[in-house]
C-alpha atoms as a PDB file:
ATOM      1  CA  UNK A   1     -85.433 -25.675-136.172  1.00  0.00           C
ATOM      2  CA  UNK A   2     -83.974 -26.567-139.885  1.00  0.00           C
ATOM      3  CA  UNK A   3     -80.852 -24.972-138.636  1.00  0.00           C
ATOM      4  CA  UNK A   4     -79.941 -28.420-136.337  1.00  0.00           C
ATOM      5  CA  UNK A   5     -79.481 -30.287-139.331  1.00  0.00           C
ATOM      6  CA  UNK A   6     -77.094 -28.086-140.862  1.00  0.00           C
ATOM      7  CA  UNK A   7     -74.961 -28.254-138.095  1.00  0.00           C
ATOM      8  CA  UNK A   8     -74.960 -31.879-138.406  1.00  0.00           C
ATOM      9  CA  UNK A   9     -73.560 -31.317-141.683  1.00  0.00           C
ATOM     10  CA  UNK A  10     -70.990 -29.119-140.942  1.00  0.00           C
ATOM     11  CA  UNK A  11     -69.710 -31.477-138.417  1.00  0.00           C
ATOM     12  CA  UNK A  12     -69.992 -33.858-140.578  1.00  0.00           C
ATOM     13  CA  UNK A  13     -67.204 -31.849-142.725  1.00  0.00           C
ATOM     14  CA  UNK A  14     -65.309 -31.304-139.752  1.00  0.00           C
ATOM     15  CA  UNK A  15     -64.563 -35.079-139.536  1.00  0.00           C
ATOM     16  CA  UNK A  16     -64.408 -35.383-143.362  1.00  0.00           C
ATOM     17  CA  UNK A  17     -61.779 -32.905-143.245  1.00  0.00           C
ATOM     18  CA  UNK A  18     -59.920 -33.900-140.199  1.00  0.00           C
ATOM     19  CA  UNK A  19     -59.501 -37.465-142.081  1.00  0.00           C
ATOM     20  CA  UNK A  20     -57.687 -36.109-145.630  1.00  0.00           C
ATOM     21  CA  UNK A  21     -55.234 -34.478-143.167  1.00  0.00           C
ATOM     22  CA  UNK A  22     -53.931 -37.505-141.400  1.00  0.00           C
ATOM     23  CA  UNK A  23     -53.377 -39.745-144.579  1.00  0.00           C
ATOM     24  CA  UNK A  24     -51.191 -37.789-146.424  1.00  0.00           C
ATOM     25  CA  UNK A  25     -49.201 -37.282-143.039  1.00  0.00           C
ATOM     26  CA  UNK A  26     -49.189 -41.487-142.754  1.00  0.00           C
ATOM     27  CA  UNK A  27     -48.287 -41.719-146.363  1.00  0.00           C
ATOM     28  CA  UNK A  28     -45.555 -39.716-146.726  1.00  0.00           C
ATOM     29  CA  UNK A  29     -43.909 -40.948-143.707  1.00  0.00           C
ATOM     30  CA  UNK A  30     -44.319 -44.686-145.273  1.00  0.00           C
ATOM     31  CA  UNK A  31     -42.559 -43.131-148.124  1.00  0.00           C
ATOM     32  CA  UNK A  32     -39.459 -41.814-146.375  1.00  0.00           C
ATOM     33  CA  UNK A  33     -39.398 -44.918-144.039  1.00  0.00           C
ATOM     34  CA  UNK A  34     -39.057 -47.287-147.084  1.00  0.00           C
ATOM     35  CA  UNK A  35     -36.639 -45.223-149.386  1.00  0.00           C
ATOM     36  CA  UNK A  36     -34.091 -45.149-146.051  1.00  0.00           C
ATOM     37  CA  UNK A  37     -33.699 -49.203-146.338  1.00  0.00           C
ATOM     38  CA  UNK A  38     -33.962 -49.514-149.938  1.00  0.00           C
ATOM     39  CA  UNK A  39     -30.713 -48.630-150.014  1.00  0.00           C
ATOM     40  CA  UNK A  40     -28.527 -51.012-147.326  1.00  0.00           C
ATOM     41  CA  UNK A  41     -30.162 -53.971-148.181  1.00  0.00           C
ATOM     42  CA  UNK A  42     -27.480 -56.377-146.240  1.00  0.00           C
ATOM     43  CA  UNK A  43     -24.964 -55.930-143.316  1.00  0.00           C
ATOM     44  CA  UNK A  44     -23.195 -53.499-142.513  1.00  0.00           C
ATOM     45  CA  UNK A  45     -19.361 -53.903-143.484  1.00  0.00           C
ATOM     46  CA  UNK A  46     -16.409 -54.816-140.869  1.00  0.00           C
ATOM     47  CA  UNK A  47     -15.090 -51.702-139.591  1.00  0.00           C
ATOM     48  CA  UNK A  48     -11.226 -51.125-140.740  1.00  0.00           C
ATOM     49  CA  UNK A  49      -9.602 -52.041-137.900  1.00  0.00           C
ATOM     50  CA  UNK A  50     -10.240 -55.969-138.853  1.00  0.00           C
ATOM     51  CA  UNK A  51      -9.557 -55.376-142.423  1.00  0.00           C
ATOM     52  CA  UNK A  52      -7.114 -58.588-143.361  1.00  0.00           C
ATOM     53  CA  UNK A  53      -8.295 -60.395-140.512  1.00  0.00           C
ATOM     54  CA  UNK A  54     -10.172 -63.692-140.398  1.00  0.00           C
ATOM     55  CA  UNK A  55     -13.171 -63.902-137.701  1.00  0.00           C
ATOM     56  CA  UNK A  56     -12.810 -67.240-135.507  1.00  0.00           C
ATOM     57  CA  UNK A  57     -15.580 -68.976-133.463  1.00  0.00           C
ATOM     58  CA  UNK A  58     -14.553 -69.042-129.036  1.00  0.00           C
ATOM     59  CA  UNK A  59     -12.720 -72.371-128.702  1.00  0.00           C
ATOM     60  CA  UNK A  60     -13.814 -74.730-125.514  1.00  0.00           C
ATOM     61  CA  UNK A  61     -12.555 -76.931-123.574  1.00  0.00           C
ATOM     62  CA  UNK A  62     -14.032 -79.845-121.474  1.00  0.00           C
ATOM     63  CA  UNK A  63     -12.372 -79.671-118.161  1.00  0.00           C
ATOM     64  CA  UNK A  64     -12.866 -81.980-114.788  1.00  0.00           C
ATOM     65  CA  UNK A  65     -13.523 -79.619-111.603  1.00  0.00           C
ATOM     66  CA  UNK A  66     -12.794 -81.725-108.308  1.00  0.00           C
ATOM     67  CA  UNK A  67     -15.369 -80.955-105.787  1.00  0.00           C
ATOM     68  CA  UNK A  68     -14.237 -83.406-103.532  1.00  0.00           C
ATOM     69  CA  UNK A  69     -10.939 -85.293-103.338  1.00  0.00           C
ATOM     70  CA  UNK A  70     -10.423 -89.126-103.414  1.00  0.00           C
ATOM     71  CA  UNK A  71      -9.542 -90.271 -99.863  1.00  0.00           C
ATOM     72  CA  UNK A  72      -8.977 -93.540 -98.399  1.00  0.00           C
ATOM     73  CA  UNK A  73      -9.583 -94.830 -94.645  1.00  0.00           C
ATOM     74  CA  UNK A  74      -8.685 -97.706 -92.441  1.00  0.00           C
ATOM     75  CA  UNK A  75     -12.355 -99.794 -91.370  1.00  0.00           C
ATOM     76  CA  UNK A  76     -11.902-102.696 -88.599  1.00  0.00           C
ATOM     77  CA  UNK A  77     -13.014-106.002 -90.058  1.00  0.00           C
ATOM     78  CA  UNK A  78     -13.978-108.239 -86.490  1.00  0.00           C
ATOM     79  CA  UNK A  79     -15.318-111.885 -86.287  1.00  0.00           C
ATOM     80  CA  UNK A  80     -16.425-113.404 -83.822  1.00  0.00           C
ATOM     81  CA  UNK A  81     -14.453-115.558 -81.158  1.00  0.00           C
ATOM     82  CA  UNK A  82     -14.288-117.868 -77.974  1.00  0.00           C
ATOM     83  CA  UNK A  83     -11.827-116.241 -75.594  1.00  0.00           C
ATOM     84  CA  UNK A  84     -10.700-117.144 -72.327  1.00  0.00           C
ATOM     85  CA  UNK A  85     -11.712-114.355 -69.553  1.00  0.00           C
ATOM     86  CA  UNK A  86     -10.398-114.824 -65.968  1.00  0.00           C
ATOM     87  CA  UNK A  87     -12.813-114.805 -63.303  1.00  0.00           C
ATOM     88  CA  UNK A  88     -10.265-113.123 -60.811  1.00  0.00           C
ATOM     89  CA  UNK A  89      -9.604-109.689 -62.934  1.00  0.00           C
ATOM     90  CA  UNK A  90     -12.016-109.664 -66.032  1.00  0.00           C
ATOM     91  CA  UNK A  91      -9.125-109.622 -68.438  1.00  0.00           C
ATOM     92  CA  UNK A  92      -9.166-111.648 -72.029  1.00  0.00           C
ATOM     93  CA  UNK A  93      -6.423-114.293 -71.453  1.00  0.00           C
ATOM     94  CA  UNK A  94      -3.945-113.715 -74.083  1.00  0.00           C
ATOM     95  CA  UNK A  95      -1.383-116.329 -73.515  1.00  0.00           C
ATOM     96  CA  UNK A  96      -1.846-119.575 -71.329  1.00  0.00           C
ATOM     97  CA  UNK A  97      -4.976-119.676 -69.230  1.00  0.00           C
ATOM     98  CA  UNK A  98      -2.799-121.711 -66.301  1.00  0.00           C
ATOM     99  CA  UNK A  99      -0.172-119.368 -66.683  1.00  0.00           C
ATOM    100  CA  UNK A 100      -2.285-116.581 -65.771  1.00  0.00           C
ATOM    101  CA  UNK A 101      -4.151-118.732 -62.547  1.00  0.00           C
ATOM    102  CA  UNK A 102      -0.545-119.303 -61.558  1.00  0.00           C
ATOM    103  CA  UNK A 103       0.117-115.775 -61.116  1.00  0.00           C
ATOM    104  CA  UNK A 104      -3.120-115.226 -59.503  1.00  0.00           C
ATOM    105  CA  UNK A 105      -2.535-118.412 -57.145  1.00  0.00           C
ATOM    106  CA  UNK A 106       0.834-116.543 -55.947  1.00  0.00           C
ATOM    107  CA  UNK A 107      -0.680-113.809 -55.207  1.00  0.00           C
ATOM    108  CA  UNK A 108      -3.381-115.388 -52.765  1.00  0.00           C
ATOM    109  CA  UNK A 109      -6.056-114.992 -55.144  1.00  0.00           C
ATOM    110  CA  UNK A 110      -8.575-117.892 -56.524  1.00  0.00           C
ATOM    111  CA  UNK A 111      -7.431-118.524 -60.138  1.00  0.00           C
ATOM    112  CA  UNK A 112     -10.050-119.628 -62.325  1.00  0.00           C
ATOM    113  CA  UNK A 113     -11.507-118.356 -66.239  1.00  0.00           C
ATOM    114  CA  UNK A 114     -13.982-119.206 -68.263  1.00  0.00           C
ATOM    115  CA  UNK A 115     -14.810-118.939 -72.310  1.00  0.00           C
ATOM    116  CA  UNK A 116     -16.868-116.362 -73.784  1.00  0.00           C
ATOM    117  CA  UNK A 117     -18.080-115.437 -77.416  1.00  0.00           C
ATOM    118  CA  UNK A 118     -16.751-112.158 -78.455  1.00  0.00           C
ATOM    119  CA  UNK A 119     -16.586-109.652 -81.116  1.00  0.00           C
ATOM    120  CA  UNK A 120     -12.836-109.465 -81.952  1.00  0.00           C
ATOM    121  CA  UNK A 121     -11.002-107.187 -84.278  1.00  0.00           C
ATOM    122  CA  UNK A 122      -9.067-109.497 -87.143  1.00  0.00           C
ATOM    123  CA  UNK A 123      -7.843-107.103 -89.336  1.00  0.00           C
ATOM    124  CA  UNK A 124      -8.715-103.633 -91.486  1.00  0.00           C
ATOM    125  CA  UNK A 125      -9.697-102.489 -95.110  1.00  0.00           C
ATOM    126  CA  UNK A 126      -8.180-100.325 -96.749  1.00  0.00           C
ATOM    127  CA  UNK A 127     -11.767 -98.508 -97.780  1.00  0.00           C
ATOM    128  CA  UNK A 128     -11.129 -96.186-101.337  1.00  0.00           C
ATOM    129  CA  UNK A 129     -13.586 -93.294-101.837  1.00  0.00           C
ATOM    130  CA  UNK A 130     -13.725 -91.673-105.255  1.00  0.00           C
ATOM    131  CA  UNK A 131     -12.969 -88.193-105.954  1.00  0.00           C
ATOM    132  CA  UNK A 132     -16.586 -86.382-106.759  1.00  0.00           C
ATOM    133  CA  UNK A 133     -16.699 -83.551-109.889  1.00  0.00           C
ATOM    134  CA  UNK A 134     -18.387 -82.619-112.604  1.00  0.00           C
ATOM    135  CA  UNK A 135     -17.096 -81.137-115.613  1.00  0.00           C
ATOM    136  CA  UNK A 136     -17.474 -77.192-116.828  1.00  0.00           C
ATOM    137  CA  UNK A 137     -16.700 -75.698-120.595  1.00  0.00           C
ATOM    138  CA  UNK A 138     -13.416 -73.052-120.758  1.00  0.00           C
ATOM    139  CA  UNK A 139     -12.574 -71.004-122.883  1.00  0.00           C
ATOM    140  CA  UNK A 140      -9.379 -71.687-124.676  1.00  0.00           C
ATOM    141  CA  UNK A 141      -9.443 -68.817-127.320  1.00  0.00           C
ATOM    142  CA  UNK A 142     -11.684 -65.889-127.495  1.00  0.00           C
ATOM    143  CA  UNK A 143     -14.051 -65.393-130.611  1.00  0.00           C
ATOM    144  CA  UNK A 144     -12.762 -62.604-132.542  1.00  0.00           C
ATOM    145  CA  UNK A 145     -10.891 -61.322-135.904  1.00  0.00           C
ATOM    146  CA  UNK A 146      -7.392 -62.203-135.860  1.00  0.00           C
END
């Protein structure tokens, strides 16, 4: 039964063991890891192909995009009026209200009118409607060496 406790020891120098192995493993990989950037130590150079050349920033532009064009429309203006209406017909008298009865009156027909409050066109507006946009960034000139 004293056997069981040297088989706790023995694993016990399994795991000891198994422990040295890994470090110098971790170590030495530290090692190369930090001797491979010891020696850069800032950028890397232009290539050849821009040797001579001066790097420029991309040059923008503000430019207006129309999304909608500026139009313009005709809108009635109206007031409101008395006008004669003849009771014969139903037509707004234009002219002279006895001028039109007369015509009626040769005809054989009653001539009569009477006044009536009415929405009448006087005019238009010229109504202006602004074009709509909004503005986007081009590019003028590339970012590069040149």
């Amino acid at each position: 039964m004293e056997a069981k406790p040297g088989t706790q020891a023995s694993a016990t120098s399994a795991g000891a063991s198994s422990s040295p192995t890994q470090t110098p493993a971790s170590g030495t990989g530290g090692m190369g890891s930090n001797s491979d950037n010891s020696g850069g130590g800032g950028p890397t150079p232009a290539p050849a192909r821009n040797a001579g050349k001066t790097y420029h920033e991309a040059v923008y532009e503000d430019v207006w995009v129309v999304d909608v064009p500026a139009s313009s429309y005709e809108e009635p203006l109206y007031e409101r009026r008395e006008v004669n209406v003849c009771n014969t017909c139903g037509v707004v008298i234009s002219g002279s209200p006895a001028a039109h009865a007369e015509q009626h009156m040769l005809n054989g027909e009653p001539g009569g009118h009477h006044g009536e409050m009415q929405k009448v066109q006087t005019g238009t507006k010229t109504v202006t409607v602004s074009e709509q946009g909004h503005w986007e960034k081009r590019i003028v000139r590339e970012a590069g060496y040149y």
